[in-house]
C-alpha atoms as a PDB file:
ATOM      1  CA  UNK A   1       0.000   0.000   0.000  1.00  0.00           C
ATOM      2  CA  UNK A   2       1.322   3.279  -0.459  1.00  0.00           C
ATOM      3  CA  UNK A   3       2.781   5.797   2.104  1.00  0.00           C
ATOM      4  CA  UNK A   4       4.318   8.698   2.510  1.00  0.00           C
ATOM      5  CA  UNK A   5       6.335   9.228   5.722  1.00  0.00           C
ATOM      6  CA  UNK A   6       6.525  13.069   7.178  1.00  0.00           C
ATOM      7  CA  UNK A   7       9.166  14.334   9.141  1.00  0.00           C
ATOM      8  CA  UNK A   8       8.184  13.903  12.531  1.00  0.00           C
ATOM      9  CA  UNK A   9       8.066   9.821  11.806  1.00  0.00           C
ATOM     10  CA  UNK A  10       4.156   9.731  10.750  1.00  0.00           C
ATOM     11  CA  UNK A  11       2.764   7.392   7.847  1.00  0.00           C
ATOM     12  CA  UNK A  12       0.453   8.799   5.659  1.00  0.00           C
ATOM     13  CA  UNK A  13      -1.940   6.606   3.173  1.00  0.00           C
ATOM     14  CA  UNK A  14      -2.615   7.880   0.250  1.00  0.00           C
ATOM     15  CA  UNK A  15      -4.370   6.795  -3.277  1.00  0.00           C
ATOM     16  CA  UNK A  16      -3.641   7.830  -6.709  1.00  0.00           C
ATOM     17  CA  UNK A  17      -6.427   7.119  -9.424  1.00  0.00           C
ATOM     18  CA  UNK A  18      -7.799   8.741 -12.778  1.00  0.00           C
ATOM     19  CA  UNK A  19      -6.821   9.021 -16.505  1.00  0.00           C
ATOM     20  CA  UNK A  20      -6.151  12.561 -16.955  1.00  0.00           C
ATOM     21  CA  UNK A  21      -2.551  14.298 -17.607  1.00  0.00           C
ATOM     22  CA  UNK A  22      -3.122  16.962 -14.916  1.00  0.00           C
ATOM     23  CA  UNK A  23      -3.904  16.300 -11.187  1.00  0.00           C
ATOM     24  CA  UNK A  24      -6.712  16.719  -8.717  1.00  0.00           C
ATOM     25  CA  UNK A  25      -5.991  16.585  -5.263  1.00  0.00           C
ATOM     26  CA  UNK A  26      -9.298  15.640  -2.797  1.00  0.00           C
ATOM     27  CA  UNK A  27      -9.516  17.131   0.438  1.00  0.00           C
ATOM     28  CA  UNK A  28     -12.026  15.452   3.146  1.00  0.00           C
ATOM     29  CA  UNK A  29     -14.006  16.621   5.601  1.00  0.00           C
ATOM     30  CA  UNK A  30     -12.960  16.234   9.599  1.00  0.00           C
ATOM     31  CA  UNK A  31     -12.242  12.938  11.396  1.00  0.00           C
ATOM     32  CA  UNK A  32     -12.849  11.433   7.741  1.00  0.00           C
ATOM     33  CA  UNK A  33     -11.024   9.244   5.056  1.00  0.00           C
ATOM     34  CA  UNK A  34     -10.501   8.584   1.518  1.00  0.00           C
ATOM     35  CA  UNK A  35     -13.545   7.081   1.561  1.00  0.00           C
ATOM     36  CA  UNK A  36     -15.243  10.783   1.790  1.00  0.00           C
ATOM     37  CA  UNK A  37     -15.081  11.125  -1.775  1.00  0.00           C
ATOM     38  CA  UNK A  38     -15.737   7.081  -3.113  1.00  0.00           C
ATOM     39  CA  UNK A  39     -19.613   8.487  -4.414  1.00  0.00           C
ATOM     40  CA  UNK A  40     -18.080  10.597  -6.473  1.00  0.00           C
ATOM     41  CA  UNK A  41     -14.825   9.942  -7.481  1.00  0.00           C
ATOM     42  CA  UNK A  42     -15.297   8.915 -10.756  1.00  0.00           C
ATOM     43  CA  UNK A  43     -16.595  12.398 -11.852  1.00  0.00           C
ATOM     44  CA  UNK A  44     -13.251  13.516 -11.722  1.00  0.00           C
ATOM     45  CA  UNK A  45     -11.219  10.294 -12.689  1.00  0.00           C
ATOM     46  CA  UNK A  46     -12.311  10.440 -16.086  1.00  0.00           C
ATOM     47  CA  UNK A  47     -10.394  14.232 -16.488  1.00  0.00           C
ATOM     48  CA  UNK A  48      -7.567  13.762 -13.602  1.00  0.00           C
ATOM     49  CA  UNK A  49      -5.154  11.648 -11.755  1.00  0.00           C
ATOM     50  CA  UNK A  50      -6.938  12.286  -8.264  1.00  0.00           C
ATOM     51  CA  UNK A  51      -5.654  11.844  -5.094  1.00  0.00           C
ATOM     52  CA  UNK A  52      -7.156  11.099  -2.116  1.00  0.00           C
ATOM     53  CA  UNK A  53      -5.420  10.474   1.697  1.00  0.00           C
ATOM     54  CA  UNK A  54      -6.020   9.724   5.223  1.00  0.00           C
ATOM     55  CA  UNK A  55      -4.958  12.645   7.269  1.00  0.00           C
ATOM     56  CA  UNK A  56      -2.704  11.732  10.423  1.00  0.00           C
ATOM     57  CA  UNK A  57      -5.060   9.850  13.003  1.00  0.00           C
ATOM     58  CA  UNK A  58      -7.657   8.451  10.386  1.00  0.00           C
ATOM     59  CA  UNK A  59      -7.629   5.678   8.145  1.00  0.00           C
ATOM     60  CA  UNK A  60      -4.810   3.697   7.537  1.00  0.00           C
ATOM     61  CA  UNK A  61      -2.444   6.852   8.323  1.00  0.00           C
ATOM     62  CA  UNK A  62      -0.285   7.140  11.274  1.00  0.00           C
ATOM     63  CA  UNK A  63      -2.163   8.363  15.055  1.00  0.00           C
ATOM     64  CA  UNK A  64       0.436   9.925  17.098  1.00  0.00           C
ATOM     65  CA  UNK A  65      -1.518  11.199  20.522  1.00  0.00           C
ATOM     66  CA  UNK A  66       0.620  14.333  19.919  1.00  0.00           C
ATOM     67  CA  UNK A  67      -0.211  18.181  19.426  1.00  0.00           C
ATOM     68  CA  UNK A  68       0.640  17.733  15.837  1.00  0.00           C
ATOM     69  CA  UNK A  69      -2.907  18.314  14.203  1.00  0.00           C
ATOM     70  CA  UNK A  70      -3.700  21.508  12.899  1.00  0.00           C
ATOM     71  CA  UNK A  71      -5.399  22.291   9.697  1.00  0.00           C
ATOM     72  CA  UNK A  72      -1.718  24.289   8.859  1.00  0.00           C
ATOM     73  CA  UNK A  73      -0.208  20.895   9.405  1.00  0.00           C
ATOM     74  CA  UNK A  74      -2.492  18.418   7.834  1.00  0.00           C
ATOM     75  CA  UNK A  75      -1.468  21.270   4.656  1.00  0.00           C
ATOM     76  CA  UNK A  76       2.005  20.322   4.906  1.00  0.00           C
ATOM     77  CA  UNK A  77       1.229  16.577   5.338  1.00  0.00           C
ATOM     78  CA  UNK A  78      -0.545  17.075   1.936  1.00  0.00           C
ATOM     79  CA  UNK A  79       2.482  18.477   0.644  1.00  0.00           C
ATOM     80  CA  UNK A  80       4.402  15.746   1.807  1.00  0.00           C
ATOM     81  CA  UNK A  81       2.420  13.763  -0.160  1.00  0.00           C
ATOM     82  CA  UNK A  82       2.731  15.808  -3.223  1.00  0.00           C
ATOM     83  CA  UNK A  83       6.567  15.381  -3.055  1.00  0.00           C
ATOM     84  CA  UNK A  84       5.932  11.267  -2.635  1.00  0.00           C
ATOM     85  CA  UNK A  85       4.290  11.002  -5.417  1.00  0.00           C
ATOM     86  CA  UNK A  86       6.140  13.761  -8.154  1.00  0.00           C
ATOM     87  CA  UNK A  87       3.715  16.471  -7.848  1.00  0.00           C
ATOM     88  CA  UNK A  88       4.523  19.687  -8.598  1.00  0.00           C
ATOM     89  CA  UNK A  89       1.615  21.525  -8.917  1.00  0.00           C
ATOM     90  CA  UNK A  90      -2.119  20.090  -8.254  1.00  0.00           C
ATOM     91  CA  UNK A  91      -5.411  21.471  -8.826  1.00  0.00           C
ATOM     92  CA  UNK A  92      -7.178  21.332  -5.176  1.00  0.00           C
ATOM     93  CA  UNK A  93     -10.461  20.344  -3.896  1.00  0.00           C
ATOM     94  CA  UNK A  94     -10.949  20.776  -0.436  1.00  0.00           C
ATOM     95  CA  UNK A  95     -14.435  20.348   1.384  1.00  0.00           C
ATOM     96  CA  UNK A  96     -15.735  20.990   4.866  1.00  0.00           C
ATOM     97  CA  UNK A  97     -12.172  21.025   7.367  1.00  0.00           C
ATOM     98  CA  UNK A  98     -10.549  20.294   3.956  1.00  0.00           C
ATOM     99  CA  UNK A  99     -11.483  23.633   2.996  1.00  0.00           C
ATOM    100  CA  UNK A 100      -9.661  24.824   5.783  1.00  0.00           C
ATOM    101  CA  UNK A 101      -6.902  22.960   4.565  1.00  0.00           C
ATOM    102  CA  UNK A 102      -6.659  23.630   1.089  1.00  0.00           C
ATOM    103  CA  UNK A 103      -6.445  27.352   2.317  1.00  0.00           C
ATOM    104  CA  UNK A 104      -3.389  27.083   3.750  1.00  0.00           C
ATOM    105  CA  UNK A 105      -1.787  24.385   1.192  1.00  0.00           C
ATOM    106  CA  UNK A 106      -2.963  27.744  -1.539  1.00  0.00           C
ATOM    107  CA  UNK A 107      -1.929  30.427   0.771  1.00  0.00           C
ATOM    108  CA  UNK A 108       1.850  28.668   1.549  1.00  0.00           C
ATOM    109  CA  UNK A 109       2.685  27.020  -1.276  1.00  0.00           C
ATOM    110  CA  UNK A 110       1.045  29.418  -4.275  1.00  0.00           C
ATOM    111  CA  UNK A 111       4.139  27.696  -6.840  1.00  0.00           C
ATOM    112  CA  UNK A 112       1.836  24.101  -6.411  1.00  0.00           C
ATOM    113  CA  UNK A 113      -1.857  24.933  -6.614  1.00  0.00           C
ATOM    114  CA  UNK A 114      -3.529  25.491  -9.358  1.00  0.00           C
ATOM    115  CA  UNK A 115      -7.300  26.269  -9.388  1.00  0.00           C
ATOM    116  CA  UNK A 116      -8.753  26.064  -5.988  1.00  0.00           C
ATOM    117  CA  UNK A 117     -12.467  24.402  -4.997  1.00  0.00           C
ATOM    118  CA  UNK A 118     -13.686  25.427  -1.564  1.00  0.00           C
ATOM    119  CA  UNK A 119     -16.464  23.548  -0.433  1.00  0.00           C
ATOM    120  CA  UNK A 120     -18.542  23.945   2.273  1.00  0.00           C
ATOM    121  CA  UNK A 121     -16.326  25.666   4.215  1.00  0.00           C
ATOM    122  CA  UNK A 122     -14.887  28.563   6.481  1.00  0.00           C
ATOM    123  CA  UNK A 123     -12.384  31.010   7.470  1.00  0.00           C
ATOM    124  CA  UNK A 124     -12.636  29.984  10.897  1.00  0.00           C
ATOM    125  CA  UNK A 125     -12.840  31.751  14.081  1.00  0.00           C
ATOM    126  CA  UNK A 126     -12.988  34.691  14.904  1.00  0.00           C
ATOM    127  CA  UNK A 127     -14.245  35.997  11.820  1.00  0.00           C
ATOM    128  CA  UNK A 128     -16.290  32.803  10.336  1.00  0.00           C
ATOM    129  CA  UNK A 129     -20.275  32.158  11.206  1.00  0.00           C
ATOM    130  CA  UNK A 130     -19.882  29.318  13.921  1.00  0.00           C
ATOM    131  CA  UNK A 131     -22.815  27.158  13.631  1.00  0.00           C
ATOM    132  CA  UNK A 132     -25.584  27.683  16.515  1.00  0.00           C
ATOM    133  CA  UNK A 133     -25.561  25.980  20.066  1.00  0.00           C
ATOM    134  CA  UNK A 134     -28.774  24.395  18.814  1.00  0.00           C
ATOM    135  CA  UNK A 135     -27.185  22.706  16.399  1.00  0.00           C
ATOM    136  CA  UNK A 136     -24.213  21.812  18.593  1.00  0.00           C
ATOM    137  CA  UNK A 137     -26.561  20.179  21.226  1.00  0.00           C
ATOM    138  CA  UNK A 138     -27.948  18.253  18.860  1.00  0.00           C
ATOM    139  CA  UNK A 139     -24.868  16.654  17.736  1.00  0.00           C
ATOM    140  CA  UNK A 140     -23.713  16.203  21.809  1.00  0.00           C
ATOM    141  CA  UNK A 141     -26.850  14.262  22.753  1.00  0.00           C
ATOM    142  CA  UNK A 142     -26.397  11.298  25.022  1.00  0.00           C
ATOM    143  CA  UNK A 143     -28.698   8.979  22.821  1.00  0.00           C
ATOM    144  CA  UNK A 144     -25.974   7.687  20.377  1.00  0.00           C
ATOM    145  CA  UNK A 145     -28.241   6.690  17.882  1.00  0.00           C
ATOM    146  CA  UNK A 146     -30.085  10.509  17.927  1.00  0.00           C
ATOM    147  CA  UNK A 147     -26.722  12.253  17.543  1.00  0.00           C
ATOM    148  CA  UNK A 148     -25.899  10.197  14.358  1.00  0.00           C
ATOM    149  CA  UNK A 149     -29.459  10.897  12.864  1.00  0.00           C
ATOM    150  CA  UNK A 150     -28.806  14.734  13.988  1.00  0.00           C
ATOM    151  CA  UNK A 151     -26.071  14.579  11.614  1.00  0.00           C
ATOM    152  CA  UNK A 152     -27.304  12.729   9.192  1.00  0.00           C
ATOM    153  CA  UNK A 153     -29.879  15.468   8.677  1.00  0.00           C
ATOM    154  CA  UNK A 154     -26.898  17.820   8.720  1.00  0.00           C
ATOM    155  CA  UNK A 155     -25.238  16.567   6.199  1.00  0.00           C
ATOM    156  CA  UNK A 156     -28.645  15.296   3.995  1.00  0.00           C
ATOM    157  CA  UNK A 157     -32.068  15.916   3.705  1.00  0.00           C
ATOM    158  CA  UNK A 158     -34.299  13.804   4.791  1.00  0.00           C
ATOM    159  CA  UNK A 159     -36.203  13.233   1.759  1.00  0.00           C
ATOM    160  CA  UNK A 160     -32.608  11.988  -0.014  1.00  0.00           C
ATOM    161  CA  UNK A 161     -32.076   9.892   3.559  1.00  0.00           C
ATOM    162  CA  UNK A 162     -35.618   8.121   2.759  1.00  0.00           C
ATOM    163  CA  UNK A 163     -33.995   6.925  -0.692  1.00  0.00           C
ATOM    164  CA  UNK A 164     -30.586   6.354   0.236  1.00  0.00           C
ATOM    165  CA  UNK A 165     -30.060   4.319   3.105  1.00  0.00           C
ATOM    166  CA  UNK A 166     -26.654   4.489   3.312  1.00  0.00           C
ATOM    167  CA  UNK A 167     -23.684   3.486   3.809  1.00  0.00           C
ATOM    168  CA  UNK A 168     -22.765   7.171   4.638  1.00  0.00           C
ATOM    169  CA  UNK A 169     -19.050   7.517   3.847  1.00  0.00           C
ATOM    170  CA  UNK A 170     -19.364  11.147   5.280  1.00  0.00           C
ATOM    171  CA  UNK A 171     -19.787  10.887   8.680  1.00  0.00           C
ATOM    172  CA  UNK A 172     -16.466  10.044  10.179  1.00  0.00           C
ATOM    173  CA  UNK A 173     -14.190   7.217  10.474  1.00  0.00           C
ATOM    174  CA  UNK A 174     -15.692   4.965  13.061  1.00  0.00           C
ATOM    175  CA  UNK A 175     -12.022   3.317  13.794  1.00  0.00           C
ATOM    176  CA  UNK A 176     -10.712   6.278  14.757  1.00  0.00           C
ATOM    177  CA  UNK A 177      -9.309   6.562  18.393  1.00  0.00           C
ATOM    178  CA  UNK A 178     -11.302   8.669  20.757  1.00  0.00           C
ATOM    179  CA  UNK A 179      -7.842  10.854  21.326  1.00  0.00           C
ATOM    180  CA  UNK A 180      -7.649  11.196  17.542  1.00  0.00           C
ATOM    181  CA  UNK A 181     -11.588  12.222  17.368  1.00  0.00           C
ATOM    182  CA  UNK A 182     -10.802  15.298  19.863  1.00  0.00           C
ATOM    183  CA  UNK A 183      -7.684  15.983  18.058  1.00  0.00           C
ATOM    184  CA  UNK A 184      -9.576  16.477  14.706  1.00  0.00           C
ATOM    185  CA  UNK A 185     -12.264  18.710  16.415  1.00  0.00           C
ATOM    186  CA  UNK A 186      -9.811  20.988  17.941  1.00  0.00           C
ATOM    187  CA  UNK A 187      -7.867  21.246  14.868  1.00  0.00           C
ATOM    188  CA  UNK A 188     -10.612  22.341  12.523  1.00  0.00           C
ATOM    189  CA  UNK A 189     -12.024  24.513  15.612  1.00  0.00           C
ATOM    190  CA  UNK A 190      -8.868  26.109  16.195  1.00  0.00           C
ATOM    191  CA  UNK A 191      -8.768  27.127  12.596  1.00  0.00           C
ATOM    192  CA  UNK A 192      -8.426  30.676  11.048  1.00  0.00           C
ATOM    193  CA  UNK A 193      -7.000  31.365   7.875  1.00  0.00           C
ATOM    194  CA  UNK A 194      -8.240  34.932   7.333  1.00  0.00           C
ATOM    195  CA  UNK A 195      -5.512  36.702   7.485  1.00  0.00           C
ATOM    196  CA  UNK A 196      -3.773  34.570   4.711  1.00  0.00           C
ATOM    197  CA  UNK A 197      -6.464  34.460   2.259  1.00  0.00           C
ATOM    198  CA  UNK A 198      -5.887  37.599   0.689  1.00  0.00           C
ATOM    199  CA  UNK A 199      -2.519  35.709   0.051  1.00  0.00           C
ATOM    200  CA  UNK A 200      -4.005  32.887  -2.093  1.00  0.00           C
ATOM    201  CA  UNK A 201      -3.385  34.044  -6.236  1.00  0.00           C
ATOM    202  CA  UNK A 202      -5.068  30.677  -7.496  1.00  0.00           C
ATOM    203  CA  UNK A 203      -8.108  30.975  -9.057  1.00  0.00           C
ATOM    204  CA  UNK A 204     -10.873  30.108  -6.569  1.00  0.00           C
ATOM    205  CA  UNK A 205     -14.288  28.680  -6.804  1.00  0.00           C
ATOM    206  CA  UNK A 206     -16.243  28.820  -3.607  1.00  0.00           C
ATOM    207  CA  UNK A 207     -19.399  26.493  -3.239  1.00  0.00           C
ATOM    208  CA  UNK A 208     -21.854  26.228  -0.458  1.00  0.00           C
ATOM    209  CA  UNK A 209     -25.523  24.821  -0.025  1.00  0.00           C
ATOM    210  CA  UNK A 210     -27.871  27.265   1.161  1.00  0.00           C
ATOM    211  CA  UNK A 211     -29.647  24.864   3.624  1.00  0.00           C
ATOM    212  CA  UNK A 212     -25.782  24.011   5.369  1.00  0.00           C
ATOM    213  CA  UNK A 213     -26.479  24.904   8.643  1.00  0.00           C
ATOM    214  CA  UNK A 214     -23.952  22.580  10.057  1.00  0.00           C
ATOM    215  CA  UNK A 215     -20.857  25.045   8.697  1.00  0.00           C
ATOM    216  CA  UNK A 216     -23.035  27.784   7.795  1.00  0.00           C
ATOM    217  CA  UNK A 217     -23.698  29.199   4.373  1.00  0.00           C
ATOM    218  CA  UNK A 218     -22.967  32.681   5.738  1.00  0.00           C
ATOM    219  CA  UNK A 219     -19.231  31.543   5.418  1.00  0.00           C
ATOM    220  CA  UNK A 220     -19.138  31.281   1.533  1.00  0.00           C
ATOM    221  CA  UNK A 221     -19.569  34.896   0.675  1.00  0.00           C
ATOM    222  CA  UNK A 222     -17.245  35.766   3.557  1.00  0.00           C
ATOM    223  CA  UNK A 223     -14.196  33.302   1.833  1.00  0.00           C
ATOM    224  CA  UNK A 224     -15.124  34.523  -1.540  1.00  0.00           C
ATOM    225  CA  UNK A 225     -14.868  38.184  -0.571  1.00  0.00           C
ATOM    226  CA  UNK A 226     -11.668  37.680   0.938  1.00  0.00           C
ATOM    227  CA  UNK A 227     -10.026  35.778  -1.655  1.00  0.00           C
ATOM    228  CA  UNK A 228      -9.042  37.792  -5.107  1.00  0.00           C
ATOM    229  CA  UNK A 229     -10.746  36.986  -8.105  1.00  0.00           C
ATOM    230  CA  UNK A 230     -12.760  34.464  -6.287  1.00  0.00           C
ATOM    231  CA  UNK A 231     -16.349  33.503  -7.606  1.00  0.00           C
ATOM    232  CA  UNK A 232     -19.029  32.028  -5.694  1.00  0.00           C
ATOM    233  CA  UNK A 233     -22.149  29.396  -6.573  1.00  0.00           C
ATOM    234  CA  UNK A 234     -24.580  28.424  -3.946  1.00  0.00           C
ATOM    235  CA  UNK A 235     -26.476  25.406  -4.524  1.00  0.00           C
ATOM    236  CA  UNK A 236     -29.811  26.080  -3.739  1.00  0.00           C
ATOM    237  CA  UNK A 237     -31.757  23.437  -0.835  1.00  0.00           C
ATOM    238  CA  UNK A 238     -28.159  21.480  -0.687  1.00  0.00           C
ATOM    239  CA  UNK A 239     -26.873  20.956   2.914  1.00  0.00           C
ATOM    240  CA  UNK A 240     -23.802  19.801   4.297  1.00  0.00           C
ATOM    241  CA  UNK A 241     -22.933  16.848   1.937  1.00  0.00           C
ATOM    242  CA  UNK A 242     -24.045  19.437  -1.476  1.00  0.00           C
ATOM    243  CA  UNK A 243     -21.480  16.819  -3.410  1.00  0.00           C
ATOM    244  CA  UNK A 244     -23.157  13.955  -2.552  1.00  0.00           C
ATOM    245  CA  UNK A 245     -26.745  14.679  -2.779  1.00  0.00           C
ATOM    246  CA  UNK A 246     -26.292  17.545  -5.395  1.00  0.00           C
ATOM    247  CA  UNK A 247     -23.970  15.390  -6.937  1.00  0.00           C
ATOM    248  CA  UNK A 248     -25.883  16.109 -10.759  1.00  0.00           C
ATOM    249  CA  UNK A 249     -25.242  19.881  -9.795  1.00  0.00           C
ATOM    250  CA  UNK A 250     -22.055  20.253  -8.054  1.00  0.00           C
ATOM    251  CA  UNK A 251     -19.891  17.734 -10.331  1.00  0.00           C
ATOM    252  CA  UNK A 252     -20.016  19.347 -13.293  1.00  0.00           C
ATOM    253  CA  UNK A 253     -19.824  22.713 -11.413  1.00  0.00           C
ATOM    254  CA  UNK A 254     -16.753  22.017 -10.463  1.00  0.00           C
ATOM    255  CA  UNK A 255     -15.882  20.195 -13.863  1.00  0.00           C
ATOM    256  CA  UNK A 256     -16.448  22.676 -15.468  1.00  0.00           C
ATOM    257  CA  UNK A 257     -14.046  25.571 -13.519  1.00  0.00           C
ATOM    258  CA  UNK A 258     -11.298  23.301 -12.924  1.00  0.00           C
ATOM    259  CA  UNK A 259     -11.178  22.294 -16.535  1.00  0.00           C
ATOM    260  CA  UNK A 260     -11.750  26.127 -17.864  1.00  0.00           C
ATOM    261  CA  UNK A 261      -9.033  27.743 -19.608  1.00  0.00           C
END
């Protein structure tokens, strides 16, 4: 299987598919795989080589119980990555946390991004929309079997969840340890990239449902005012998951402005 090793001794897993000449790097949400992106993946293997990874405590990556997570450093794990595999320059598609990621990878390493996807994403505190304490409760419930629906429903409506019954690949992986899980949250919590985003020069696409309360849709026209040049596309009734259950929309959306000229 392949791996990448970083410099502080963690092994990353990574996957390389796809037919196309240029590349197309896949960024997943928090406290998830490469298996984030398996319902859709083939959009984008038919024009790229993709690649997808499991970020450090995830997956079949390394879990050091360490203070190395951070949204900056999952960005230069990615790079790491990059270097593995011959990569010198990537377009980037980074959803949810890996929207938070992709901003740094853009903002630090300009020379090997280039067109940027932000999806369903944020700047992150202080100057993102955090998502409200009703929502948070519902995700901290005691029931186990409530919480998940809770985010279910965050991530799907529930007229798609009466039709698709799952598996979810979205919803975190279940392996993970419990010091990893709180790792994750505090890395994507701790997150702010505003002050670098006026830093990022590749062209940017920002996309957001309008029914995402779980990272709030107010964040989109926040990232794509900060970010030159950027353009923005809401996807109208599309909630967390927009790529999933919007999948007809957002694919070739994003088809579309990574293969523009």
């Amino acid at each position: 299987m392949p791996y990448a090793r970083t410099a502080d001794g963690v092994s990353l897993y990574y996957e390389v598919h796809g037919e196309g000449e240029d590349t197309l790097l896949l960024l997943a949400g928090q406290a998830n795989t490469h298996h984030w992106w398996e319902s859709v993946r083939a959009d984008f293997d038919a024009h790229f080589r993709t690649v997808t990874f499991d970020y450090r405590g995830t997956g079949l990556s390394g879990k050091p119980d360490t203070d190395s997570y951070s949204t900056r450093g999952f960005a230069e794990d990615v790079r790491v990555i990059l270097d593995e595999i011959g990569c010198a320059r990537t377009h980037v598609y980074g959803t949810s946390m890996g929207g938070r990621v992709a901003q740094w990878l853009a903002a630090a390493h300009p020379d090997r991004v280039g067109r940027l996807v932000l999806g369903c994403t944020s700047p992150g505190a202080p100057h993102g929309v955090e998502r409200s304490a009703e929502v948070r409760r519902s995700l901290a419930q005691r029931d186990v079997a409530a919480a998940r629906r809770a985010l279910l429903e965050l991530m799907y409506s529930p007229a798609w969840l009466e039709t698709h019954p799952g598996p979810y690949r979205t919803l975190g992986d279940p392996e993970m340890p419990p010091y990893a899980r709180r790792r994750h949250l505090a890395a994507s919590a701790g997150h702010d990239g505003w002050d670098v985003l006026p830093e990022i020069t590749a062209p940017t696409l920002v996309v957001h449902g309008t029914d995402d309360v779980f990272n709030p849709a107010a964040n989109a026209p926040l990232l794509a005012g900060r970010i030159p040049g950027a353009r923005l596309e809401l996807i109208p009734g599309a909630r967390h998951a927009y790529f999933e259950e919007y999948r007809e929309v957002a694919g070739p959306l994003v088809l579309d402005f990574l293969t523009a000229n």
